[in-house]
Protein backbone atom coordinates (compact mmCIF):
# COMPACT_ATOMS: atom_id res chain seq x y z
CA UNK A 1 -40.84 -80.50 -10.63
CA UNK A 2 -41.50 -77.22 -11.54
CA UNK A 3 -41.83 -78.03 -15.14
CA UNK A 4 -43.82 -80.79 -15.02
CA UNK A 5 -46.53 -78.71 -13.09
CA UNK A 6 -46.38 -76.23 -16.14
CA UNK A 7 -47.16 -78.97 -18.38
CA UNK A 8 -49.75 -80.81 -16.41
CA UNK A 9 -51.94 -77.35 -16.01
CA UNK A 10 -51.14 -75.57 -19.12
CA UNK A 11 -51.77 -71.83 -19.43
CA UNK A 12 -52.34 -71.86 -15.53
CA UNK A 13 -48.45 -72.36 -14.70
CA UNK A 14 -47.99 -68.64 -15.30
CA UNK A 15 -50.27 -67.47 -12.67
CA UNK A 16 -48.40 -70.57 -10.87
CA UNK A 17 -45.00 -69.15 -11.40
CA UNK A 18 -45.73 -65.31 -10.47
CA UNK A 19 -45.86 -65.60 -7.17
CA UNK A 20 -42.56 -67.58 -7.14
CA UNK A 21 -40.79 -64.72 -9.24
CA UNK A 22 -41.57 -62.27 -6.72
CA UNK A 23 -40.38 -64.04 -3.90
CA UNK A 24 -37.20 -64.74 -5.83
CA UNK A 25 -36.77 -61.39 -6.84
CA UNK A 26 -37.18 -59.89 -3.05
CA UNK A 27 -34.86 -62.90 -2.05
CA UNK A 28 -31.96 -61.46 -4.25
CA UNK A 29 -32.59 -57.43 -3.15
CA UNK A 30 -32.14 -58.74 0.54
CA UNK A 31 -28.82 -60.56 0.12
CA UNK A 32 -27.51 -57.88 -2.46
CA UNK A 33 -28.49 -55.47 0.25
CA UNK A 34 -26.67 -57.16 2.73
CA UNK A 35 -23.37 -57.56 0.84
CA UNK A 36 -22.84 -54.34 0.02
CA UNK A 37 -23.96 -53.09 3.68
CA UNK A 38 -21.66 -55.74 5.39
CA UNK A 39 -18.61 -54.22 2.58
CA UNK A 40 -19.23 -50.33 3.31
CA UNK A 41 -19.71 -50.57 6.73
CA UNK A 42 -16.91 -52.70 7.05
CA UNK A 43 -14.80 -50.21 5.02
CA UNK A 44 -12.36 -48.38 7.48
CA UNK A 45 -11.11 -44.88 5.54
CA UNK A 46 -8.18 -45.31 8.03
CA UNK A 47 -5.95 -47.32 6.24
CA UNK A 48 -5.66 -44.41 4.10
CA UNK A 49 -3.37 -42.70 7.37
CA UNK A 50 0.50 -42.47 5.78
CA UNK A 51 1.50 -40.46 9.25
CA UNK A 52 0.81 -43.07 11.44
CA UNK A 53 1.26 -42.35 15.31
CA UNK A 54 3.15 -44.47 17.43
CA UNK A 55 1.40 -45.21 20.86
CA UNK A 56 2.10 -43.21 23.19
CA UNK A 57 3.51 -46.66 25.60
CA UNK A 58 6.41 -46.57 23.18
CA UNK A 59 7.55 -42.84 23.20
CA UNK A 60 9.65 -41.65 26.30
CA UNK A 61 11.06 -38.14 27.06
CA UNK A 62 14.23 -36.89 27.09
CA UNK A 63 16.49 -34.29 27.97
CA UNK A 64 17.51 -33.94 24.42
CA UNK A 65 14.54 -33.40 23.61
CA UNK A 66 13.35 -31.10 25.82
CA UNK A 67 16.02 -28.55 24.63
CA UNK A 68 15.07 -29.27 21.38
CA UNK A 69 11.25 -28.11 21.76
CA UNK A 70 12.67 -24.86 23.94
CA UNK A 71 14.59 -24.33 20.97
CA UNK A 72 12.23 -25.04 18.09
CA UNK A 73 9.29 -22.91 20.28
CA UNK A 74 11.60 -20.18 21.07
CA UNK A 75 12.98 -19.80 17.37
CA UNK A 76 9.26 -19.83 15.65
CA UNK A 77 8.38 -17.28 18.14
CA UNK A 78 11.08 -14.94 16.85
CA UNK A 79 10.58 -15.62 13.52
CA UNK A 80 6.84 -14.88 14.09
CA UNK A 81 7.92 -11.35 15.22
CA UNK A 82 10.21 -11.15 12.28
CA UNK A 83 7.78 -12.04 10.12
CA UNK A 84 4.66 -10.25 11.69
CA UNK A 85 7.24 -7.01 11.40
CA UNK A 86 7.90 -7.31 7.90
CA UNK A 87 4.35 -7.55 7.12
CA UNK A 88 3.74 -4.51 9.21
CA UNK A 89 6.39 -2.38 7.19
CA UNK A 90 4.97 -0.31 4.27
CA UNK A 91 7.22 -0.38 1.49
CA UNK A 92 7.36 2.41 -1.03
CA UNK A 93 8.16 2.07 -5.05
CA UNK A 94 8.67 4.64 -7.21
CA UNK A 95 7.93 4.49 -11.07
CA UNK A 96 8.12 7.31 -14.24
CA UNK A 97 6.66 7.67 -17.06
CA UNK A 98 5.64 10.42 -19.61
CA UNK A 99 3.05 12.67 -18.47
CA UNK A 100 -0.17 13.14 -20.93
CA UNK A 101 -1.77 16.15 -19.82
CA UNK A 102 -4.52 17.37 -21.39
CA UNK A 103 -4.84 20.85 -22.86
CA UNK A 104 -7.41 21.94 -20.16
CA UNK A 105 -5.28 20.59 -17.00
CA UNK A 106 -4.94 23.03 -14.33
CA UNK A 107 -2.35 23.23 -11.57
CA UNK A 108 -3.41 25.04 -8.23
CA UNK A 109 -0.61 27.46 -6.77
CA UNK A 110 -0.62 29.27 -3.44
CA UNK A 111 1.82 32.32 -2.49
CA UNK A 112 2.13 33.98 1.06
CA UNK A 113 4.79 36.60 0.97
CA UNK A 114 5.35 39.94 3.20
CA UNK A 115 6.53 43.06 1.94
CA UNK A 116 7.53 45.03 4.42
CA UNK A 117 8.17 48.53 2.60
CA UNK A 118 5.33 48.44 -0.17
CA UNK A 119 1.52 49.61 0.89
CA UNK A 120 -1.32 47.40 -0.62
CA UNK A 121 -2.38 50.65 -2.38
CA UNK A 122 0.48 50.07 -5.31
CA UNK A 123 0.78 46.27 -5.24
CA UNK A 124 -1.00 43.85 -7.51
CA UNK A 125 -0.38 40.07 -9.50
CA UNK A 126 0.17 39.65 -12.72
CA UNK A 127 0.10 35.83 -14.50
CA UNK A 128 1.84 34.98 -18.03
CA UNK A 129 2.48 31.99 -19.30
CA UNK A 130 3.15 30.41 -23.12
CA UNK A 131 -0.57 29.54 -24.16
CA UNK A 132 -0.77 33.15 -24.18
CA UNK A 133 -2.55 34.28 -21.23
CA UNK A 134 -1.63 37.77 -19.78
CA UNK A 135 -3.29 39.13 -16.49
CA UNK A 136 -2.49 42.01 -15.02
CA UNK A 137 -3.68 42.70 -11.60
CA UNK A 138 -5.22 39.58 -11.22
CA UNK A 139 -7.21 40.01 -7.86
CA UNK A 140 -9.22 36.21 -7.57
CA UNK A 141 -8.91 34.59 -4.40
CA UNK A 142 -6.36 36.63 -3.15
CA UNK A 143 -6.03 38.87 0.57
CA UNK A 144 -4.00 41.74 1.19
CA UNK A 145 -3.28 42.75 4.75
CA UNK A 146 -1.61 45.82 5.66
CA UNK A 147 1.66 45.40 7.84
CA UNK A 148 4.04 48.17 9.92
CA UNK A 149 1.04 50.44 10.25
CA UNK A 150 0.35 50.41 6.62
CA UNK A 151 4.02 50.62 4.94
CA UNK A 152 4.48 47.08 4.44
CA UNK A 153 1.68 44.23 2.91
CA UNK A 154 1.13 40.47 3.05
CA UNK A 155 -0.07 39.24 0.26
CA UNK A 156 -1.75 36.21 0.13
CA UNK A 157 -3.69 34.16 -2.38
CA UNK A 158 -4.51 30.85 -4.82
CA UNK A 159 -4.98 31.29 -7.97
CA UNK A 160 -4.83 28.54 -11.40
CA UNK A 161 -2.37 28.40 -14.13
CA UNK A 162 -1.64 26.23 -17.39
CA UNK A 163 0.35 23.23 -17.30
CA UNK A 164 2.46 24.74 -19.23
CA UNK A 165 5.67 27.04 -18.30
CA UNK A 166 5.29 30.60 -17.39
CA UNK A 167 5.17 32.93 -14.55
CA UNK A 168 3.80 35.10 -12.25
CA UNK A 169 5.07 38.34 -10.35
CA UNK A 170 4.54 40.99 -7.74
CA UNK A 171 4.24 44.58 -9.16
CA UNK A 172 2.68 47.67 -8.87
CA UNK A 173 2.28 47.17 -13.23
CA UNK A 174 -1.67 47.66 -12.42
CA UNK A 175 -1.99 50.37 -10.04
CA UNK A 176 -3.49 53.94 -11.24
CA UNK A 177 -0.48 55.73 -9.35
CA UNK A 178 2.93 54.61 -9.08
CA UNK A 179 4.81 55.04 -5.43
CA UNK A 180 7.45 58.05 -5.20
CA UNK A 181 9.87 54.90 -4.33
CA UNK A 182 9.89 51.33 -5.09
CA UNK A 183 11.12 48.50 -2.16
CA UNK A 184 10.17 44.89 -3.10
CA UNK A 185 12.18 43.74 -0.13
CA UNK A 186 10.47 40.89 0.77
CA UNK A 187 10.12 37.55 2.95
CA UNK A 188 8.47 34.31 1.45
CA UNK A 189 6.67 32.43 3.64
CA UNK A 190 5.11 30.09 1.29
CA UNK A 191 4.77 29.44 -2.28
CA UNK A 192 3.54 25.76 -3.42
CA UNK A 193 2.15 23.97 -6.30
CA UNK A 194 -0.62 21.91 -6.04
CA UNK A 195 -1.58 19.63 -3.12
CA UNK A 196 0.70 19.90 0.43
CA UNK A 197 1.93 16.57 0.68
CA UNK A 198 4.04 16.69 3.70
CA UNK A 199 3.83 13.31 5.11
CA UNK A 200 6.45 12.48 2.20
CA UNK A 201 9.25 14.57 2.52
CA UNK A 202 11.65 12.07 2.67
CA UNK A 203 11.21 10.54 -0.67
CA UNK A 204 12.44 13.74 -2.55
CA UNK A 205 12.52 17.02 -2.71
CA UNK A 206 8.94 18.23 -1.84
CA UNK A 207 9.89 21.02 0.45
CA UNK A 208 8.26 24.27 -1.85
CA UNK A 209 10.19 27.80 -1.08
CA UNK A 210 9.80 29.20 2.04
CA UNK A 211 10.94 31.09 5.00
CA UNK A 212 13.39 33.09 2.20
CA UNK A 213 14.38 36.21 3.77
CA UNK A 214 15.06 39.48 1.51
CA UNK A 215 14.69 42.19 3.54
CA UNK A 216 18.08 43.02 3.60
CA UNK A 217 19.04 44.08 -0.31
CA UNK A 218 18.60 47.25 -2.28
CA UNK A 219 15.06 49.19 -2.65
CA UNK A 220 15.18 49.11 -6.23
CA UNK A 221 16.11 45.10 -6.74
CA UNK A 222 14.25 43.28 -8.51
CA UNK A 223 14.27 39.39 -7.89
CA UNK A 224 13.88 36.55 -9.71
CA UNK A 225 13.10 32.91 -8.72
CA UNK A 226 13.92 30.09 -11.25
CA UNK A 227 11.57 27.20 -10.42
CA UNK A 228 11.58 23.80 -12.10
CA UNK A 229 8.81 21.54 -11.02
CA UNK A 230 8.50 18.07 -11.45
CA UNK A 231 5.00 16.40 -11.48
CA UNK A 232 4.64 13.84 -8.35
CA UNK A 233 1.86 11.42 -7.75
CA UNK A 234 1.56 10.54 -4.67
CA UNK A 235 -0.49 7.07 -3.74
CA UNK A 236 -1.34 6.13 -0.35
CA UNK A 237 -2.22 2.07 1.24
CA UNK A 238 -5.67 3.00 0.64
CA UNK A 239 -5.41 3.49 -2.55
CA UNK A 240 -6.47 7.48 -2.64
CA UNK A 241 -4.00 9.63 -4.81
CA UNK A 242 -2.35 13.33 -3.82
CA UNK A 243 -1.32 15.52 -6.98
CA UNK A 244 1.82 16.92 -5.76
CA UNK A 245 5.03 18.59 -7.22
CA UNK A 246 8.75 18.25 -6.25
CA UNK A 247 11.06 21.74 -6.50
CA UNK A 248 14.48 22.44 -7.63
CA UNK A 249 14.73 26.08 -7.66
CA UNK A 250 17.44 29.24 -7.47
CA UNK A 251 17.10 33.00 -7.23
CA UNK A 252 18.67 36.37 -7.87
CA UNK A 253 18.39 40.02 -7.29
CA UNK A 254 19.69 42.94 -9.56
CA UNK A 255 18.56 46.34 -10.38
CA UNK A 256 17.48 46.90 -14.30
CA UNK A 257 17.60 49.67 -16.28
CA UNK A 258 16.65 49.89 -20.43
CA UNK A 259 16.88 51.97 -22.86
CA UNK A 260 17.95 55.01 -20.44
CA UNK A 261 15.70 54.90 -17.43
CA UNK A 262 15.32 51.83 -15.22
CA UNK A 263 12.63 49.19 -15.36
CA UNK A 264 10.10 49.15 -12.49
CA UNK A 265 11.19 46.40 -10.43
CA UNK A 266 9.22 43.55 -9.21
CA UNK A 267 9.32 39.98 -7.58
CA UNK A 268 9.33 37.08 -10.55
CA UNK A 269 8.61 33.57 -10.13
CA UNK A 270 9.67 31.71 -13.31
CA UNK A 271 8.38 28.32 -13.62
CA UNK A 272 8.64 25.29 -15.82
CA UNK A 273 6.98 22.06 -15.89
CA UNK A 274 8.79 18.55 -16.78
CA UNK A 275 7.48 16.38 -19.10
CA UNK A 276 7.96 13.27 -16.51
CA UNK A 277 6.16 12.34 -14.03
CA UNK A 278 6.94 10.08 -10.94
CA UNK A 279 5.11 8.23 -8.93
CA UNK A 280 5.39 7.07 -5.36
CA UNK A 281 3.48 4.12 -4.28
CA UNK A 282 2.81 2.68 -1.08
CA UNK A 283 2.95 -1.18 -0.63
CA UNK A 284 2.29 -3.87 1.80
CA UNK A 285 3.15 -8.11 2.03
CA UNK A 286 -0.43 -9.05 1.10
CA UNK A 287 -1.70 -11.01 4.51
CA UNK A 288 -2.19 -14.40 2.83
CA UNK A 289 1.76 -13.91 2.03
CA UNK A 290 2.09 -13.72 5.68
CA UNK A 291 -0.14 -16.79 6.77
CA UNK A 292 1.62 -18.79 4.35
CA UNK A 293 5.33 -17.75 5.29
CA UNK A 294 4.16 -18.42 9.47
CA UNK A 295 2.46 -21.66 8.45
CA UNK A 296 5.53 -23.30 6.46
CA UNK A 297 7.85 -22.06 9.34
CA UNK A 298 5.73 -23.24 12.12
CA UNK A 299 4.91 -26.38 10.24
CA UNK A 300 8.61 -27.12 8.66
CA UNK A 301 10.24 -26.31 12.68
CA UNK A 302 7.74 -28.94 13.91
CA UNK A 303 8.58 -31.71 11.88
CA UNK A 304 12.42 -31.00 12.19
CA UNK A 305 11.88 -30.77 16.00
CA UNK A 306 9.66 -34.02 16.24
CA UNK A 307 12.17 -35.80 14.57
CA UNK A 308 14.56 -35.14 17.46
CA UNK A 309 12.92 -34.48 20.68
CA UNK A 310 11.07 -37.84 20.76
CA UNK A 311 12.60 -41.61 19.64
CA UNK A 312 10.80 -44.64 19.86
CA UNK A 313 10.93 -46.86 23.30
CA UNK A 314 12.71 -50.78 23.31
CA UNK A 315 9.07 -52.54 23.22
CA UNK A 316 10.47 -55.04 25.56
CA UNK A 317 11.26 -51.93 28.61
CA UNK A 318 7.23 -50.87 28.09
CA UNK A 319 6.56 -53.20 31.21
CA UNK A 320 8.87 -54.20 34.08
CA UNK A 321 11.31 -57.17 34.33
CA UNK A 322 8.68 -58.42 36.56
CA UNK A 323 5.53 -58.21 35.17
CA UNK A 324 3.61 -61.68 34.27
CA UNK A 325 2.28 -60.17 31.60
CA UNK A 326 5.54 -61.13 29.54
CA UNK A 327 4.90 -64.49 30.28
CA UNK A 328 1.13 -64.67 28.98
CA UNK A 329 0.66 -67.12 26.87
CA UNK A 330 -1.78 -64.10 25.14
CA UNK A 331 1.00 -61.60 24.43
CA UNK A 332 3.30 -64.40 22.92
């Protein structure tokens, strides 16, 4: 029909047909529209569920069961403690490795000593070591306080040295006058190289000579201390480092003499640095360790226990021997 209007009118069935094509067209978009509306909407994401749940009409507790779940709850409980415990405990690891210090590296040292039969007047510190440095009387950062009513001095001080071995000692080397007598009887109440870590005692031997009595031996010993240090590192949970040394040390008195008269005594601290250096570091679980250790226990317990502690219920004891509903023509 339609074509036999185009050819009865000519050129004029286009402007005939327009109309038509955009009714068509709008005719198409609505049942397109429709279709896919009716097919998303009618989409039910659902059927995607592989842990399907049984209604709750079919499920029935038990005594079994029961203990089960007491169990299961009681056991994740302890092994949250466990857990939460172990996370709470700092470990601490030790590494060593060759130390690379640099020519201008300093190590801080700190002396507190009391002797109890040599005035101030006559006693002064003198610093050596194998880079060639030589001080005599070296009087930076250092107290003396007179003791016994001025017989005796504590001597106290801090003072800088190469990281390199050497030592330091107590003499009367640079005073103007020498004493009619020499005593460098003596008691040690502290000497220590670089920081005071004392929180970590425990992991080696940190404790630096002191409280070493030597009051008791000849006027005119002189002593020497032996001290080998090894270089510690000391890292904290925070992350903030502490410079530290561990001791191994040994002493001895005697009284010298050379080349016909005797050698002015004094107190010598030897020292020697090793060439290792350890390292103590302190370490924690990280916490998402610890989330994911409670969440595969909690979650692995669970399943185990819901395996047990619930079964499904005979469909036919969900309703009574005598209810009509079993004979319903509906539920057949």
């Amino acid at each position: 029909h339609l074509w036999e209007c185009c050819t009865a009118r000519g050129n004029q069935s286009v402007l005939f047909l327009a109309p038509l094509g955009r009714l068509a067209a709008r005719i198409i978009r609505f049942y397109c529209r429709s279709f896919f509306a009716r097919l998303v909407m009618g989409f039910d994401v659902r059927r995607f569920d592989i842990y399907r749940k049984i209604p709750k009409d079919l499920t029935q507790p038990t005594l079994t069961g029961a203990i089960v779940s007491i169990t299961s709850c009681s056991f994740i409980v302890f092994l949250l403690l466990v857990e939460l415990s172990s996370f709470l405990t700092t470990e601490t690891k030790n590494e060593m490795f060759v130390d690379q210090a640099g020519v201008d590296e300093k190590v801080e040292v700190r002396f507190n000593i009391s002797l109890i039969r040599l005035s101030c007047d006559y006693l002064g510190l003198d610093i050596q070591d194998e880079m060639g440095r030589h001080e005599v009387g070296f009087a930076g950062n250092t107290r003396k306080l007179p003791i016994h009513d001025g017989a005796g001095c504590r001597y106290e001080g801090a003072f800088l040295i190469n990281k390199v071995p050497g030592n330091f000692h107590l003499s009367t080397h640079s005073a103007r006058i020498q004493p009619m007598s020499y005593d460098f009887a003596h008691e040690i109440h502290e000497i220590r190289f670089g920081e005071n870590v004392t929180t970590v005692e425990s992991l080696g031997a940190f404790a630096a000579p002191s409280n070493i009595d030597m009051t008791d031996k000849n006027a005119d010993s002189s002593f020497d201390y032996y001290i080998k240090l090894v270089p510690t590192i000391y890292q904290s949970l925070d992350g903030s480092q502490r410079h530290t040394y561990q001791y191994t040390y040994a002493n001895k008195h005697y009284s010298q003499h050379g080349h016909g008269h005797r050698v002015l005594p004094a107190v010598w601290f030897r020292y020697s640095i090793s060439p290792i250096t350890v390292k103590y570091t302190v370490t924690r679980r990280p916490f998402y360790h610890f989330i994911t250790t409670i969440s595969f226990v909690w979650v692995r317990i669970i399943l185990l226990g819901s395996n047990q502690h619930r079964r499904p219920r005979d469909p036919i004891s969900v309703f009574p021997d005598n209810d009509s509903r079993l004979a319903s023509p509906s539920l057949i």
